[in-house]
C-alpha atoms as a PDB file:
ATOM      1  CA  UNK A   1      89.421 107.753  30.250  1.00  0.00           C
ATOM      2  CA  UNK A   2      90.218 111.201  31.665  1.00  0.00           C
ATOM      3  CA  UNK A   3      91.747 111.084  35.428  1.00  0.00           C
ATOM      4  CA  UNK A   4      88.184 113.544  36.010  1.00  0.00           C
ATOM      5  CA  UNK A   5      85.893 110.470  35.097  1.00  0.00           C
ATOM      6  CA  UNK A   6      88.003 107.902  36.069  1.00  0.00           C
ATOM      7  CA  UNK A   7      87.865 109.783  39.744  1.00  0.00           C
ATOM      8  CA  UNK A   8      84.285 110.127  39.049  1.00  0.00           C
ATOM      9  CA  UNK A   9      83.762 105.844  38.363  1.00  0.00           C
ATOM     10  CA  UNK A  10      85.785 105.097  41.333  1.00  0.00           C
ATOM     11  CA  UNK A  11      83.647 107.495  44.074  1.00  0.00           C
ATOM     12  CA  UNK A  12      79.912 105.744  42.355  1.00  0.00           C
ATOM     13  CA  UNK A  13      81.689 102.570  42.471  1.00  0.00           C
ATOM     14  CA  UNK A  14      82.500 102.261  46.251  1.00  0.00           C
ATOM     15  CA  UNK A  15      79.601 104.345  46.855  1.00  0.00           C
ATOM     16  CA  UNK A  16      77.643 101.465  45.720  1.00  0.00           C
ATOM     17  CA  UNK A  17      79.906  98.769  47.298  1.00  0.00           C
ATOM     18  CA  UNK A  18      79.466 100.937  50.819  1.00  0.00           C
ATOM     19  CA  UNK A  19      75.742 100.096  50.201  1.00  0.00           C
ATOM     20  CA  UNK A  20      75.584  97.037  49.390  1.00  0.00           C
ATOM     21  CA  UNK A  21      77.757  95.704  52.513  1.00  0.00           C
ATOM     22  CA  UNK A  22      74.904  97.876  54.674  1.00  0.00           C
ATOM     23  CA  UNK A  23      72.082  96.462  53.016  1.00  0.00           C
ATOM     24  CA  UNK A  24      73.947  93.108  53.787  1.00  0.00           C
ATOM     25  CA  UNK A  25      75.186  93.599  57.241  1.00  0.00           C
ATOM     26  CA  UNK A  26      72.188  91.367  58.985  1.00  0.00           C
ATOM     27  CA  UNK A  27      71.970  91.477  63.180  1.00  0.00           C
ATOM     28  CA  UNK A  28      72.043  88.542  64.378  1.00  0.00           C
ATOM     29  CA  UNK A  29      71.511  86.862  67.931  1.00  0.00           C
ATOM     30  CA  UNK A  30      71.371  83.780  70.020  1.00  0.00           C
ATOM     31  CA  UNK A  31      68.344  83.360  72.218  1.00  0.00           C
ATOM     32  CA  UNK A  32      70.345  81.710  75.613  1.00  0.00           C
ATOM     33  CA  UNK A  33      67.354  81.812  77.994  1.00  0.00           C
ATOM     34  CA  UNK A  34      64.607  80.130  77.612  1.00  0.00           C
ATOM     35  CA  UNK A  35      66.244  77.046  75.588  1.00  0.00           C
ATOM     36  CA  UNK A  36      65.429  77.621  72.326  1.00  0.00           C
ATOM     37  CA  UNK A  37      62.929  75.188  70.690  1.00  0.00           C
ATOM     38  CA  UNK A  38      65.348  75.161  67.350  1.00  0.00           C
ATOM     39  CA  UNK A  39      68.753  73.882  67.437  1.00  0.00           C
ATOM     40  CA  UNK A  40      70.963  77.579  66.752  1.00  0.00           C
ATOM     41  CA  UNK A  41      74.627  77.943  65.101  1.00  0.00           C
ATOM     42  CA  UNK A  42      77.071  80.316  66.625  1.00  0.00           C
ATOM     43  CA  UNK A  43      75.083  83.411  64.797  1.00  0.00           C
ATOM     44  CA  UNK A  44      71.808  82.103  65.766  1.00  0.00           C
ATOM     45  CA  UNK A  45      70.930  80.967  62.591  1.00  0.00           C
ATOM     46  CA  UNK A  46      68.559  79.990  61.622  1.00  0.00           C
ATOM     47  CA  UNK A  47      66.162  83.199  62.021  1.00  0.00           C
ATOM     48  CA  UNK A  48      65.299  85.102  58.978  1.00  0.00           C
ATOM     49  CA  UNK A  49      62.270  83.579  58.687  1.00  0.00           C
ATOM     50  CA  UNK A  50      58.823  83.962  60.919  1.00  0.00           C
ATOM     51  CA  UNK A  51      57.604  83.307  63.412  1.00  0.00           C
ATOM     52  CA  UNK A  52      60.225  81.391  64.400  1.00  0.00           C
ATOM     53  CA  UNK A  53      63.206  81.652  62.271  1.00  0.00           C
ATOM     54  CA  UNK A  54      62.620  78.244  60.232  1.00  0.00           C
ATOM     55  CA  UNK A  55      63.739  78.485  56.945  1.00  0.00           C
ATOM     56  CA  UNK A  56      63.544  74.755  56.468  1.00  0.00           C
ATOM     57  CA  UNK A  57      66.441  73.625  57.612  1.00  0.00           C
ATOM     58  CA  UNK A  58      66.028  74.041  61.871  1.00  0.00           C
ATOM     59  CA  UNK A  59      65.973  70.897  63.797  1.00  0.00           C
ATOM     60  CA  UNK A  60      63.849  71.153  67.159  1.00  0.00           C
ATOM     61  CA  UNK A  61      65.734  70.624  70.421  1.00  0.00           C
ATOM     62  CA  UNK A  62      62.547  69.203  72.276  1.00  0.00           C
ATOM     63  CA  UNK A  63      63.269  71.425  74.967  1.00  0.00           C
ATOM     64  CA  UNK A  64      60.410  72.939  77.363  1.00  0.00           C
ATOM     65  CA  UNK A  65      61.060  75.075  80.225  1.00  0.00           C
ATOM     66  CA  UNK A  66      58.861  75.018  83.068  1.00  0.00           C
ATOM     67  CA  UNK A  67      57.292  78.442  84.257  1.00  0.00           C
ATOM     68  CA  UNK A  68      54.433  79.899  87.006  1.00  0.00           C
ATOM     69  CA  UNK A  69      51.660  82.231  86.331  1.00  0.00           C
ATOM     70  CA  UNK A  70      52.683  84.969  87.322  1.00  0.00           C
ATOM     71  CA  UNK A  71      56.042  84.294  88.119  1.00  0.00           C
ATOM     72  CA  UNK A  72      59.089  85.666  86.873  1.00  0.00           C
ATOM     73  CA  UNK A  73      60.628  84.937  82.769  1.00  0.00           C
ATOM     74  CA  UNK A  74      64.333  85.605  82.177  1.00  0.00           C
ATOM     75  CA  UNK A  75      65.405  86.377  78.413  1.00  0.00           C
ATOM     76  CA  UNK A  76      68.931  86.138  77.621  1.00  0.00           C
ATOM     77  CA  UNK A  77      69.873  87.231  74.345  1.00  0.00           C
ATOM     78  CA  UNK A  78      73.791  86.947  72.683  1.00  0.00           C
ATOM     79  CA  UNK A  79      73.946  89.651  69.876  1.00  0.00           C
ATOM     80  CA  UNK A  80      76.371  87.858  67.493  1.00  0.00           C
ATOM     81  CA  UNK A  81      76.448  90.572  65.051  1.00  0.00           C
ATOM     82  CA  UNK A  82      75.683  94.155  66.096  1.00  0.00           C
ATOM     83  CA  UNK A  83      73.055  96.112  64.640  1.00  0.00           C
ATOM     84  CA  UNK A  84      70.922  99.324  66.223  1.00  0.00           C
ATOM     85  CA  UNK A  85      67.504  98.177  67.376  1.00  0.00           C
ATOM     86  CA  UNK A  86      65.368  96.361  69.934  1.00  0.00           C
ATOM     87  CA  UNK A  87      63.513  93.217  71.152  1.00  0.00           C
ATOM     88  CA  UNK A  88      59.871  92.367  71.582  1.00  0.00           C
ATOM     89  CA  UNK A  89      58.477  89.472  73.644  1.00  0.00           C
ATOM     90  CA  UNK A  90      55.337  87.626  73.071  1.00  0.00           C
ATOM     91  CA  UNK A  91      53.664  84.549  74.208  1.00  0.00           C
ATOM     92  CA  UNK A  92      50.733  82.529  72.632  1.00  0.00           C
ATOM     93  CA  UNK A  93      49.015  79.182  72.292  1.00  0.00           C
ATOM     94  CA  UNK A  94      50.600  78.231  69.041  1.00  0.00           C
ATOM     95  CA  UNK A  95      53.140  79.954  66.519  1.00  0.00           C
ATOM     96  CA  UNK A  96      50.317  80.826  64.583  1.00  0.00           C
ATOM     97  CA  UNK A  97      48.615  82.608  67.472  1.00  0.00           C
ATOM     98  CA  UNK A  98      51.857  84.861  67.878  1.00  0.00           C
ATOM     99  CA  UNK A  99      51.181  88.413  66.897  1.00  0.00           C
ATOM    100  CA  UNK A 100      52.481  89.431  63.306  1.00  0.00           C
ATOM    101  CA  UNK A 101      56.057  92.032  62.998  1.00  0.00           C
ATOM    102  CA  UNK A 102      54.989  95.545  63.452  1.00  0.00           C
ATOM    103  CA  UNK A 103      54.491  97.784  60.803  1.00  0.00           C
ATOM    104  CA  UNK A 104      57.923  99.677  59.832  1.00  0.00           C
ATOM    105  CA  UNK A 105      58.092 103.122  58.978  1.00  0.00           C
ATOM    106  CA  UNK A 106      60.983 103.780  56.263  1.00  0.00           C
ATOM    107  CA  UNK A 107      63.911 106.435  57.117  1.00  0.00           C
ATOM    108  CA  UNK A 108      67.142 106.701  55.547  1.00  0.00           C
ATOM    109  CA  UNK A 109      66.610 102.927  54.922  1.00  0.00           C
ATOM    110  CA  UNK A 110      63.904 100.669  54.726  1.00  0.00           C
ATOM    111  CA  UNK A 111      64.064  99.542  58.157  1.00  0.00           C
ATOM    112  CA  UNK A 112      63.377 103.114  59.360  1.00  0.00           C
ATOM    113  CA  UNK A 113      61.488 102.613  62.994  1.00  0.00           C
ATOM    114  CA  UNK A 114      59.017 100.357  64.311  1.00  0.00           C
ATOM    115  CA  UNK A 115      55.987 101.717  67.053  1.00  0.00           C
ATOM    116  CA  UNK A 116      57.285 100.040  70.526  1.00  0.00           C
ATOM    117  CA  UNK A 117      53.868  98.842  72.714  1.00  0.00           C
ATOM    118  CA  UNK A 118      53.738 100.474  75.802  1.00  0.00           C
ATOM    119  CA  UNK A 119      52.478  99.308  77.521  1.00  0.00           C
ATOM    120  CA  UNK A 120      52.592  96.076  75.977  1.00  0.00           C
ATOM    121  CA  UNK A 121      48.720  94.015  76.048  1.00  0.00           C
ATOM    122  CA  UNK A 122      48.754  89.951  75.221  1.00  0.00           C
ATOM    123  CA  UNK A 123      50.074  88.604  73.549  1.00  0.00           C
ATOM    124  CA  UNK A 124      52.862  90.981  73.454  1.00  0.00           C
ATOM    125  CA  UNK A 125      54.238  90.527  76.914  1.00  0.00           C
ATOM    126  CA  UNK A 126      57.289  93.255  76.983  1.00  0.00           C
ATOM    127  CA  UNK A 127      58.438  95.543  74.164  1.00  0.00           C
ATOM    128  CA  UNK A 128      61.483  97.852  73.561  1.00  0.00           C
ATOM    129  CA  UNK A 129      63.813  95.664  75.602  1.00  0.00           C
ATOM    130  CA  UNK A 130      67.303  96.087  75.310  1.00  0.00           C
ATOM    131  CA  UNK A 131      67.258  99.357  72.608  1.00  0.00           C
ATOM    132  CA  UNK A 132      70.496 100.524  71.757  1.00  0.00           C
ATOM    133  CA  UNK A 133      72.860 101.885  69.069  1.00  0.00           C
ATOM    134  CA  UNK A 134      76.242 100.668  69.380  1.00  0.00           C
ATOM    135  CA  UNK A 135      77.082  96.925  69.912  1.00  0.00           C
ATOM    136  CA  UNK A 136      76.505  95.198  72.782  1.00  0.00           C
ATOM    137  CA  UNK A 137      79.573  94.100  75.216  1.00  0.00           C
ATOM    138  CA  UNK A 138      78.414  90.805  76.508  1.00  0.00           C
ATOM    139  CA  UNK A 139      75.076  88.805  76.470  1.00  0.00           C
ATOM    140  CA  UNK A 140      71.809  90.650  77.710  1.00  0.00           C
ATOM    141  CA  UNK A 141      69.377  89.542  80.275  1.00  0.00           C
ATOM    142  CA  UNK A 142      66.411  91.099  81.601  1.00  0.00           C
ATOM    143  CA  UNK A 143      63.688  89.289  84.237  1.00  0.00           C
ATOM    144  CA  UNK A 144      59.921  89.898  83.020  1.00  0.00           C
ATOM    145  CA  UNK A 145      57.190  89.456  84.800  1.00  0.00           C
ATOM    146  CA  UNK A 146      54.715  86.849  83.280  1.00  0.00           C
ATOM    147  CA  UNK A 147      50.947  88.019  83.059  1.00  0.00           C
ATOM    148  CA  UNK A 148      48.261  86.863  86.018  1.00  0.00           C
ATOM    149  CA  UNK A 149      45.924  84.534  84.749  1.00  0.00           C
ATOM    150  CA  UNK A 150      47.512  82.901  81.327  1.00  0.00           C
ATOM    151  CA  UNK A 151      48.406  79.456  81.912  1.00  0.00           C
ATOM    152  CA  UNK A 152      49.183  77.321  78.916  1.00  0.00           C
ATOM    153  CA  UNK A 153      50.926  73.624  78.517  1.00  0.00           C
ATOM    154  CA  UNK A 154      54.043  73.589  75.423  1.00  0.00           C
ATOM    155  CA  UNK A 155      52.770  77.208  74.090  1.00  0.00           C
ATOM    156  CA  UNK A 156      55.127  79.263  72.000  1.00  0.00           C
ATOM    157  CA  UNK A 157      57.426  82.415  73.506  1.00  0.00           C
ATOM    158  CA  UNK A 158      58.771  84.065  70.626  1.00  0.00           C
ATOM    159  CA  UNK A 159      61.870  86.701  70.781  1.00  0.00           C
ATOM    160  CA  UNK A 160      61.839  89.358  67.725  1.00  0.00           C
ATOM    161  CA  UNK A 161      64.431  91.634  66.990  1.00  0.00           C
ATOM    162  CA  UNK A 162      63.879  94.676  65.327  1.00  0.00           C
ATOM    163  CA  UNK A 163      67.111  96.163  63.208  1.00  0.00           C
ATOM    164  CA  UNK A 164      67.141  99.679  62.327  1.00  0.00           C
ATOM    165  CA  UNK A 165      69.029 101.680  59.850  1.00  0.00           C
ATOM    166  CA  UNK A 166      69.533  99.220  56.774  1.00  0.00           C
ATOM    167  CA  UNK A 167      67.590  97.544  54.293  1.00  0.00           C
ATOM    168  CA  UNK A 168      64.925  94.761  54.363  1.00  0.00           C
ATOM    169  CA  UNK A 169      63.981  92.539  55.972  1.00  0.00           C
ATOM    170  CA  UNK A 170      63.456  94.267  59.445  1.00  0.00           C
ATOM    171  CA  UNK A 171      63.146  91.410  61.987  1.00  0.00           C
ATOM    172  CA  UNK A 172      64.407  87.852  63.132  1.00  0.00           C
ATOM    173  CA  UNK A 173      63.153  85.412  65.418  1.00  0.00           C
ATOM    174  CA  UNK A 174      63.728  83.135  67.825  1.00  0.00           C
ATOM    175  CA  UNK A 175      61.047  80.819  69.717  1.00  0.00           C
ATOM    176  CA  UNK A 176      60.938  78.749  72.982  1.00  0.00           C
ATOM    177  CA  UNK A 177      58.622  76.400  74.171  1.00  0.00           C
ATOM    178  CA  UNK A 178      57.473  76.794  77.356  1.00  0.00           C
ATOM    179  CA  UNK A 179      54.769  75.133  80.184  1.00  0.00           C
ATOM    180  CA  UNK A 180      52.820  78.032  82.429  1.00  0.00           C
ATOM    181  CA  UNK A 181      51.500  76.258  85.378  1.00  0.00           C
ATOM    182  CA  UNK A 182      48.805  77.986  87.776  1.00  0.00           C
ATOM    183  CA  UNK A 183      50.482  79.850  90.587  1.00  0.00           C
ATOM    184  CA  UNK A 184      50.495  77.010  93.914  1.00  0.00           C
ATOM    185  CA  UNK A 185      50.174  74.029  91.292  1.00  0.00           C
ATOM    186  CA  UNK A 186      54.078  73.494  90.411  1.00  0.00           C
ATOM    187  CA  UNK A 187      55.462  70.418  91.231  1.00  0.00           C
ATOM    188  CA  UNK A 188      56.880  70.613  94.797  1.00  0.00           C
ATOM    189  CA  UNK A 189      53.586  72.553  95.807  1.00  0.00           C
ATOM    190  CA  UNK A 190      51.650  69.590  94.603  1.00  0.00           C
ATOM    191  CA  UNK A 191      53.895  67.276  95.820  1.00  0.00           C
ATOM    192  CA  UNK A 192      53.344  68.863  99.274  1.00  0.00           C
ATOM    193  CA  UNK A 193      49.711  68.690  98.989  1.00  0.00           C
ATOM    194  CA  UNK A 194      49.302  65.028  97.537  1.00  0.00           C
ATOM    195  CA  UNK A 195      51.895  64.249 100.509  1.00  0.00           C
ATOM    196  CA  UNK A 196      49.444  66.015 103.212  1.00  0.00           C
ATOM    197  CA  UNK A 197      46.422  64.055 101.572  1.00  0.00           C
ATOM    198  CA  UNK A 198      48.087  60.665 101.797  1.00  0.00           C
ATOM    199  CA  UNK A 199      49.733  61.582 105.312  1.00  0.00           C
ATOM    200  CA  UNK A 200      45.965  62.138 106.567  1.00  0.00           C
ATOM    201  CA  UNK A 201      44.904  59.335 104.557  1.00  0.00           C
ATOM    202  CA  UNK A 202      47.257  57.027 106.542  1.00  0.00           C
ATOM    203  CA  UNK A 203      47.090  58.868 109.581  1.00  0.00           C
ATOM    204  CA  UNK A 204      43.634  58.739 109.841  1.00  0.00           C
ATOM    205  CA  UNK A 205      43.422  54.888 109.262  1.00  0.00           C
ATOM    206  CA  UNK A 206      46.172  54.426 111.610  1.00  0.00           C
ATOM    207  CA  UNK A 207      44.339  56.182 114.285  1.00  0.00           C
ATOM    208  CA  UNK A 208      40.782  54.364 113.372  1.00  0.00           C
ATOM    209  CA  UNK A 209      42.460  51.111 113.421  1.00  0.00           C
ATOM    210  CA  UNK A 210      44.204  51.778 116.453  1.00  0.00           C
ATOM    211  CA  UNK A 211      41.093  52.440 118.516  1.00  0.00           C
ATOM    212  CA  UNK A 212      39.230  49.514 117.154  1.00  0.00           C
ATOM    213  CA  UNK A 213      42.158  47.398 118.195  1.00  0.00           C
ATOM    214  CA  UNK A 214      42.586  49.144 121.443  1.00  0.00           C
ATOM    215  CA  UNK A 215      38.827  48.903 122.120  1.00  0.00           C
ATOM    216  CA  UNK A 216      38.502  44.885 120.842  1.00  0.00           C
ATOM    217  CA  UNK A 217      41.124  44.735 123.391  1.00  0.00           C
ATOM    218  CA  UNK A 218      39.911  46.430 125.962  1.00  0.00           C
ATOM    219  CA  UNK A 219      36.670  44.008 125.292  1.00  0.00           C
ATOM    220  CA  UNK A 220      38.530  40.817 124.919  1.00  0.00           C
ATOM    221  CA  UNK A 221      40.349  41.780 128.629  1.00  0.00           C
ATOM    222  CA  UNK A 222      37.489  42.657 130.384  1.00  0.00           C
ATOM    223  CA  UNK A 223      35.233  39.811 128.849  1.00  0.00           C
ATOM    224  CA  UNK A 224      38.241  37.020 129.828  1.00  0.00           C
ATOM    225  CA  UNK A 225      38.111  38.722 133.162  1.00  0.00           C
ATOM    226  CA  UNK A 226      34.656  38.217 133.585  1.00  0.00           C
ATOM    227  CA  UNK A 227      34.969  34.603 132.711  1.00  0.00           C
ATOM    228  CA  UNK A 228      38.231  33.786 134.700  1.00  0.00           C
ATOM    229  CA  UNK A 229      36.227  35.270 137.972  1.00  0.00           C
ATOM    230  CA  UNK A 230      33.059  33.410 137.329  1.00  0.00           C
ATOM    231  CA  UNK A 231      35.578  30.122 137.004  1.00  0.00           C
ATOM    232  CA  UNK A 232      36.988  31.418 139.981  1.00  0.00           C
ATOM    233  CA  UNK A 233      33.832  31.147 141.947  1.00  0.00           C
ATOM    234  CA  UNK A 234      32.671  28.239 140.848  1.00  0.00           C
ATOM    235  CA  UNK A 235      35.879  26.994 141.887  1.00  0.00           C
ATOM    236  CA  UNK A 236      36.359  28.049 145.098  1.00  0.00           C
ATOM    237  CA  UNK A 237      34.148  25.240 146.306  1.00  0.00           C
ATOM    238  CA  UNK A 238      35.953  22.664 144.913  1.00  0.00           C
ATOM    239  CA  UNK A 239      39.364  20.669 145.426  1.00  0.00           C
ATOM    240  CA  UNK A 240      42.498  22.656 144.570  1.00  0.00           C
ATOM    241  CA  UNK A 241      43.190  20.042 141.533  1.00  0.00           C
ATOM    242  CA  UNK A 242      40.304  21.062 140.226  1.00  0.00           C
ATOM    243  CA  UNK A 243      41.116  24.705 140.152  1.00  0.00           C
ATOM    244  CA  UNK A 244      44.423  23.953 138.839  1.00  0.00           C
ATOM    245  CA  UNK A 245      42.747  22.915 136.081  1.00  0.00           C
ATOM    246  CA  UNK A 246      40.524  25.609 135.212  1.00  0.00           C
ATOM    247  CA  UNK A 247      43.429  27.650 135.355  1.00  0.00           C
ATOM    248  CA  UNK A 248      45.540  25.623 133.062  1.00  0.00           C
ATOM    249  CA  UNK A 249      42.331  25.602 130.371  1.00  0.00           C
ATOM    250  CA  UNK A 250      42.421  29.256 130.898  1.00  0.00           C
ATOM    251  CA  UNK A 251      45.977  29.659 130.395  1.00  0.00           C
ATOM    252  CA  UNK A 252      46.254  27.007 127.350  1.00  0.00           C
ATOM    253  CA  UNK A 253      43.247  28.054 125.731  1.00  0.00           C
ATOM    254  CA  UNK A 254      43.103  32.051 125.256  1.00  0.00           C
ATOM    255  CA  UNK A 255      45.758  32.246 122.101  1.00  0.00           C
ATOM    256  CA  UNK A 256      45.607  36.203 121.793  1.00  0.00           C
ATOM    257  CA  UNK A 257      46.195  38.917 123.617  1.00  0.00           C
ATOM    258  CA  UNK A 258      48.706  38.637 126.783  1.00  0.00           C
ATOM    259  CA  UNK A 259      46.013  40.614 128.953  1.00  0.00           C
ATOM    260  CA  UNK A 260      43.781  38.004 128.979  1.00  0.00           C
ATOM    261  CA  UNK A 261      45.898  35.103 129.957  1.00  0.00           C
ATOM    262  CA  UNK A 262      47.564  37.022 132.698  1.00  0.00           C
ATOM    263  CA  UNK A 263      44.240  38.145 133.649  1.00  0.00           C
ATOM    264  CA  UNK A 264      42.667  34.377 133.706  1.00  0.00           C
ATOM    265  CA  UNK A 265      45.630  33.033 135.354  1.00  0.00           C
ATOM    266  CA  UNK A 266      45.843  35.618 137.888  1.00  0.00           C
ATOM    267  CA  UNK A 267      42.095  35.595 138.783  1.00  0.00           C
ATOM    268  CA  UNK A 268      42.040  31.915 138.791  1.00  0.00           C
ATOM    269  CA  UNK A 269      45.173  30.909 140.941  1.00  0.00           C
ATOM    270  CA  UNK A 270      44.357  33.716 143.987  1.00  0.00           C
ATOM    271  CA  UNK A 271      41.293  31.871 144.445  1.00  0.00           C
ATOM    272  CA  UNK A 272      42.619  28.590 143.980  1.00  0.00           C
ATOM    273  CA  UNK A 273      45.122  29.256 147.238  1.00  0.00           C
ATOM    274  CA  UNK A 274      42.845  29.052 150.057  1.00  0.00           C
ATOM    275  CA  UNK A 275      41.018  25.850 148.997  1.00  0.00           C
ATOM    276  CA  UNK A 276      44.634  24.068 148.882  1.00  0.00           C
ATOM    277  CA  UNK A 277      45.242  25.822 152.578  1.00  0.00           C
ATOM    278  CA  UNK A 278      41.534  24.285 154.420  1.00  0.00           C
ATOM    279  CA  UNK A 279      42.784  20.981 152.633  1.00  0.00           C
ATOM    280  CA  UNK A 280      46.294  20.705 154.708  1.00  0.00           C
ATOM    281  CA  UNK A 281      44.174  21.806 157.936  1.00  0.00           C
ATOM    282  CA  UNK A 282      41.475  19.229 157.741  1.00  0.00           C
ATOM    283  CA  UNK A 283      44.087  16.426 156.956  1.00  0.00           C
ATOM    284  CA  UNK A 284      46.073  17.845 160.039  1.00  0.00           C
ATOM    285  CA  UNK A 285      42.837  17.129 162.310  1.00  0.00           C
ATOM    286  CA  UNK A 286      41.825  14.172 160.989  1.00  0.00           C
ATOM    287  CA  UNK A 287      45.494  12.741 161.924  1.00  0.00           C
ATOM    288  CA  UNK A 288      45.151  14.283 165.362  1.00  0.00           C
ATOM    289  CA  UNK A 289      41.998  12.251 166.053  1.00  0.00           C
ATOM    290  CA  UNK A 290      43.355   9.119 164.903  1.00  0.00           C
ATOM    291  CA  UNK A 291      46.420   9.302 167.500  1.00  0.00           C
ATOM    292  CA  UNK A 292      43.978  10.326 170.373  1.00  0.00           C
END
């Protein structure tokens, strides 16, 4: 072989090496927020595949992260191997509900360029996030508004990257499984509101019962007073023995409520005093007429 076409073997040779290694040289990324639904590697495999990267090997994490309608989403992405592109967001029922990869229109490669939604209309949620050209120094994060009005329990958010500038395929994924709540329905905004219902609830019941015991009271006093001044009354005519007594049936026999027994007692034993008083007078007279 002549040194011309041995030159010639060696320039078609790495020329072909130099494009294979491009074709080869896959992005690849970590989704870090939300918690990924699949368990990831340290390249974020696996995520070839779509929607969600399962090639048939990903074991689910179970994880669900909780969000509001409305509220705020934070993506965190790791690029673990650098690659020019971008990221799309999109949110939907199921996986199969997620939108399909955009179309890709070839340049120097296959994976030429890719139309970026702007603005982006559900299920798409944000598009063109994090475009660059040279690698990324650390992880990415961006906060994204979630749209009014979708609420969903478990549905699918699903993080595609777009790689430019190499050969096929275009795109991997990540997914997350997430819980949209209605805005003023999370959990310590429902927890507030049971709380309020229960704490009126029992309020309420307190106060009710309170009055109707207050009142019953009230009733039970007033009645025993009644009764302890009629026996009063009819007492006051007779020997202060006998309105001892009355006031000791008064005292033994009303077993509830302290108003009424110090209101019998009282009532009964002021009238009970003078009787006892004209008794010690008369027997003073009668003793002064016997000496005379």
């Amino acid at each position: 072989m002549t040194p011309t076409l041995a030159a010639r073997v060696l320039a078609v040779s790495t020329l072909g090496l130099a494009s294979l290694l491009a074709g080869d040289a896959r992005a690849h990324f970590r989704l870090e927020a939300p918690a990924a639904n699949q368990e990831q590697n340290d390249l974020g495999d696996p995520q070839k595949f779509a929607p969600c990267g399962d090639d048939g090997t990903a074991v689910p994490t179970g994880d669900v992260t909780n969000l509001v309608e409305g509220g705020i989403l934070t993506i965190t992405i790791d690029e673990t191997v650098p690659h020019p592109g971008h990221y799309r967001v999109s949110i939907a029922q199921t996986p199969d509900e997620l939108p399909p990869e955009p179309d890709v229109t070839p340049g120097a490669t296959a994976c030429g360029s890719v139309e970026i939604m702007d603005p982006a209309v559900m299920p798409v949620i944000a598009d063109g996030l994090f475009q660059h050209e040279a690698a990324f120094a650390e992880p990415q994060t961006i906060d994204i508004q979630l749209p009014a009005g979708f609420t969903c329990t478990n549905c699918t958010l699903q993080v595609l990257e777009f790689m430019s500038s190499h050969g096929a395929p275009c795109f991997y994924h990540h997914c997350a499984t997430v819980t949209i709540e209605p805005a003023g329905a999370t959990d310590s905004g429902g927890g507030s509101s049971d709380g309020g219902s229960a704490s009126a609830t029992t309020d309420a019941s307190a106060s009710s019962d309170g009055g109707s015991d207050t009142a019953a009271d009230s009733g039970s006093a007033s009645a025993s007073a009644s009764a302890s001044a009629s026996g009063g009354a009819e007492s006051s005519g007779s020997a202060s023995g006998s309105a001892s007594a009355t006031g000791g049936e008064s005292s033994g026999g009303d077993t509830a409520g302290g108003d009424d027994d110090s209101g019998g007692c009282s009532c009964t034993t002021d009238r009970g005093a003078p009787a006892g008083t004209a008794l010690g007078l008369l027997a003073l007279v009668l003793v002064a007429r016997r000496r005379r």
